[in-house]
N, C-alpha and C. Protein backbone atom coordinates (compact mmCIF):
# COMPACT_ATOMS: atom_id res chain seq x y z
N UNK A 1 21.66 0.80 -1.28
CA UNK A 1 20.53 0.04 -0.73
C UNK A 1 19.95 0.80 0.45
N UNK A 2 18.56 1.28 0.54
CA UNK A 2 18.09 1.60 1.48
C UNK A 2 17.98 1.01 2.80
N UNK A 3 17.85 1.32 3.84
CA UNK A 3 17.65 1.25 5.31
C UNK A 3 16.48 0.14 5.32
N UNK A 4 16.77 -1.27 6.13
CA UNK A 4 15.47 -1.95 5.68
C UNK A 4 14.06 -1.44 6.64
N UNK A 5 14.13 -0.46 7.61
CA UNK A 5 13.46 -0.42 8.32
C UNK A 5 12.68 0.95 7.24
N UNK A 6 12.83 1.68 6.55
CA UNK A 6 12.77 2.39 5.28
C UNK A 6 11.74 1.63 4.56
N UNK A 7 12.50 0.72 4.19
CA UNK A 7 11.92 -0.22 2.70
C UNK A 7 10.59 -0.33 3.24
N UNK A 8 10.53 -1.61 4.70
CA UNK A 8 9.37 -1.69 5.52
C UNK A 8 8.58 -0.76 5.74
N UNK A 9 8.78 0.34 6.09
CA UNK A 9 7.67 1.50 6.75
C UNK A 9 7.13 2.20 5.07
N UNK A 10 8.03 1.89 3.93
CA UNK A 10 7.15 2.31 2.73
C UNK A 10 6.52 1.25 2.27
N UNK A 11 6.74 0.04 2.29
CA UNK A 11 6.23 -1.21 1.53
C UNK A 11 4.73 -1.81 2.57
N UNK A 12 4.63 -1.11 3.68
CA UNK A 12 3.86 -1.88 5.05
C UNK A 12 2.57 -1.37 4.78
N UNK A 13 1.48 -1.02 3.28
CA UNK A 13 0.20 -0.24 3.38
C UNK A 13 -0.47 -0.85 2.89
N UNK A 14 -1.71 -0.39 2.71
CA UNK A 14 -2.42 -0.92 1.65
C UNK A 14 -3.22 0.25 1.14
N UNK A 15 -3.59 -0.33 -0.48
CA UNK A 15 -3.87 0.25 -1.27
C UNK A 15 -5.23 -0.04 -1.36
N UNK A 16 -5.75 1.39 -1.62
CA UNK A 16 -7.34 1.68 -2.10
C UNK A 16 -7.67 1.10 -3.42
N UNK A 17 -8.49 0.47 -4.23
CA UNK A 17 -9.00 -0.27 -5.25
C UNK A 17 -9.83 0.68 -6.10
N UNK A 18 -10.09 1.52 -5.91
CA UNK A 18 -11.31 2.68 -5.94
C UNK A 18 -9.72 3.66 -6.65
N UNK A 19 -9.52 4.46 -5.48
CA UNK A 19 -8.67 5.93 -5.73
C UNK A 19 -7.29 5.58 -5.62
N UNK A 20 -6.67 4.11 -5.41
CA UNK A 20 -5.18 3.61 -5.12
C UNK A 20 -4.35 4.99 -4.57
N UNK A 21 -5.87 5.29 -3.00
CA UNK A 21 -4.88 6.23 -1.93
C UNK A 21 -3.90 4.72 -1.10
N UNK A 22 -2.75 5.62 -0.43
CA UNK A 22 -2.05 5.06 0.27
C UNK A 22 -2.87 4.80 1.77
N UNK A 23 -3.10 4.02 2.59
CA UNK A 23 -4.03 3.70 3.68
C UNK A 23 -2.43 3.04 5.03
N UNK A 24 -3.13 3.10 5.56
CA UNK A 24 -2.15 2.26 6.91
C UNK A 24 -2.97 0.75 6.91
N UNK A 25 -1.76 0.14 7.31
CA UNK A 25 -1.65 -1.63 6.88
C UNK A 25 -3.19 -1.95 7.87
N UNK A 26 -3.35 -1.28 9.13
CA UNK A 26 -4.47 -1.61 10.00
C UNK A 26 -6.11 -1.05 9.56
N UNK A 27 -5.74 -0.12 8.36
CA UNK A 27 -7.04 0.06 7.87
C UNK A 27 -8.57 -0.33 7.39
N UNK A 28 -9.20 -0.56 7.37
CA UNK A 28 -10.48 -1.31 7.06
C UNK A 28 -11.21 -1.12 5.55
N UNK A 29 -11.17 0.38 6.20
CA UNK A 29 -11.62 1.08 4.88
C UNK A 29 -10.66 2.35 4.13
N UNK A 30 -11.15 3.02 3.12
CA UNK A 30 -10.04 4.05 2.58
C UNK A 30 -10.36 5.43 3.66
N UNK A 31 -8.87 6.05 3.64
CA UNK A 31 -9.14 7.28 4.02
C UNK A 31 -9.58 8.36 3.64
N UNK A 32 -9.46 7.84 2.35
CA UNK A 32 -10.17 9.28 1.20
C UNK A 32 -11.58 9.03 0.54
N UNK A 33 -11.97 7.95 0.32
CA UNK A 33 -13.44 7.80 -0.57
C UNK A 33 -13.74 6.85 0.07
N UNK A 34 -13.39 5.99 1.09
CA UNK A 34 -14.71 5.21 2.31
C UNK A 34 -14.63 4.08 1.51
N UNK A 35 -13.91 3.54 0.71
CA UNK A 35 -14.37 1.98 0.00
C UNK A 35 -13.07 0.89 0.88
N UNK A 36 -14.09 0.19 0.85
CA UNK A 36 -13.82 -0.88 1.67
C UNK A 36 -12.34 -1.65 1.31
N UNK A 37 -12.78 -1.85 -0.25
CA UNK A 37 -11.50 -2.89 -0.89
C UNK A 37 -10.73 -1.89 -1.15
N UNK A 38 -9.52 -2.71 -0.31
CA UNK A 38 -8.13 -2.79 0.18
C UNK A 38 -7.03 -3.73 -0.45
N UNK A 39 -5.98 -3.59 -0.64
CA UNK A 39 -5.22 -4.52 -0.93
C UNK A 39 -4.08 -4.02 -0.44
N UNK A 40 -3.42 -5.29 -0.12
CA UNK A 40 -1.79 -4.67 0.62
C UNK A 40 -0.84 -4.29 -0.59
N UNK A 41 -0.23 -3.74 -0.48
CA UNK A 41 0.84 -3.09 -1.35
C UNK A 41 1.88 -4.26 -2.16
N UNK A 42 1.97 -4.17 -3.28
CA UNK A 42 3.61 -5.62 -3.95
C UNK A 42 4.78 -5.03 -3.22
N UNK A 43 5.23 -6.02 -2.54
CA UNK A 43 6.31 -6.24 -2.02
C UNK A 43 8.00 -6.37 -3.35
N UNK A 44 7.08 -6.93 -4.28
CA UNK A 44 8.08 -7.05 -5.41
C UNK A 44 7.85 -6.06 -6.15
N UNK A 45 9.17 -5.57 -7.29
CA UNK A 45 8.95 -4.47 -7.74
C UNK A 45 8.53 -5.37 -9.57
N UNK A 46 7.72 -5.05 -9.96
CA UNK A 46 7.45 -5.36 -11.67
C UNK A 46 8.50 -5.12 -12.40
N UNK A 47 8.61 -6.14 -13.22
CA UNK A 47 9.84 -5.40 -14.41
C UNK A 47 9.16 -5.39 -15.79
N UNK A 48 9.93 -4.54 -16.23
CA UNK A 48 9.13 -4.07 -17.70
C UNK A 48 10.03 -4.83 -18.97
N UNK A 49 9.10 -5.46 -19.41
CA UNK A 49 9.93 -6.83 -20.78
C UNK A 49 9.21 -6.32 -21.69
């Protein structure tokens, strides 16, 4: 099991909607192509059925 302060500092971003670059949680817009929509990162991991 990883370090939870680990888990946190990878799970803490949000994601670009556009180019799904990695952004910092305080971001507004993307760092790579300027689009606005953002979404924070799943905290849960998907399982495949």
């Amino acid at each position: 099991m990883p370090f939870p302060e680990a888990v946190e500092r990878r799970l803490n971003k949000k994601i670009c909607m556009r180019c799904y670059a990695r952004n910092s949680i305080r971001a507004e817009r993307c760092r790579k192509c300027g689009y606005t929509g953002l979404r924070v990162k799943s905290k849960e991991i998907k399982s495949a059925k």
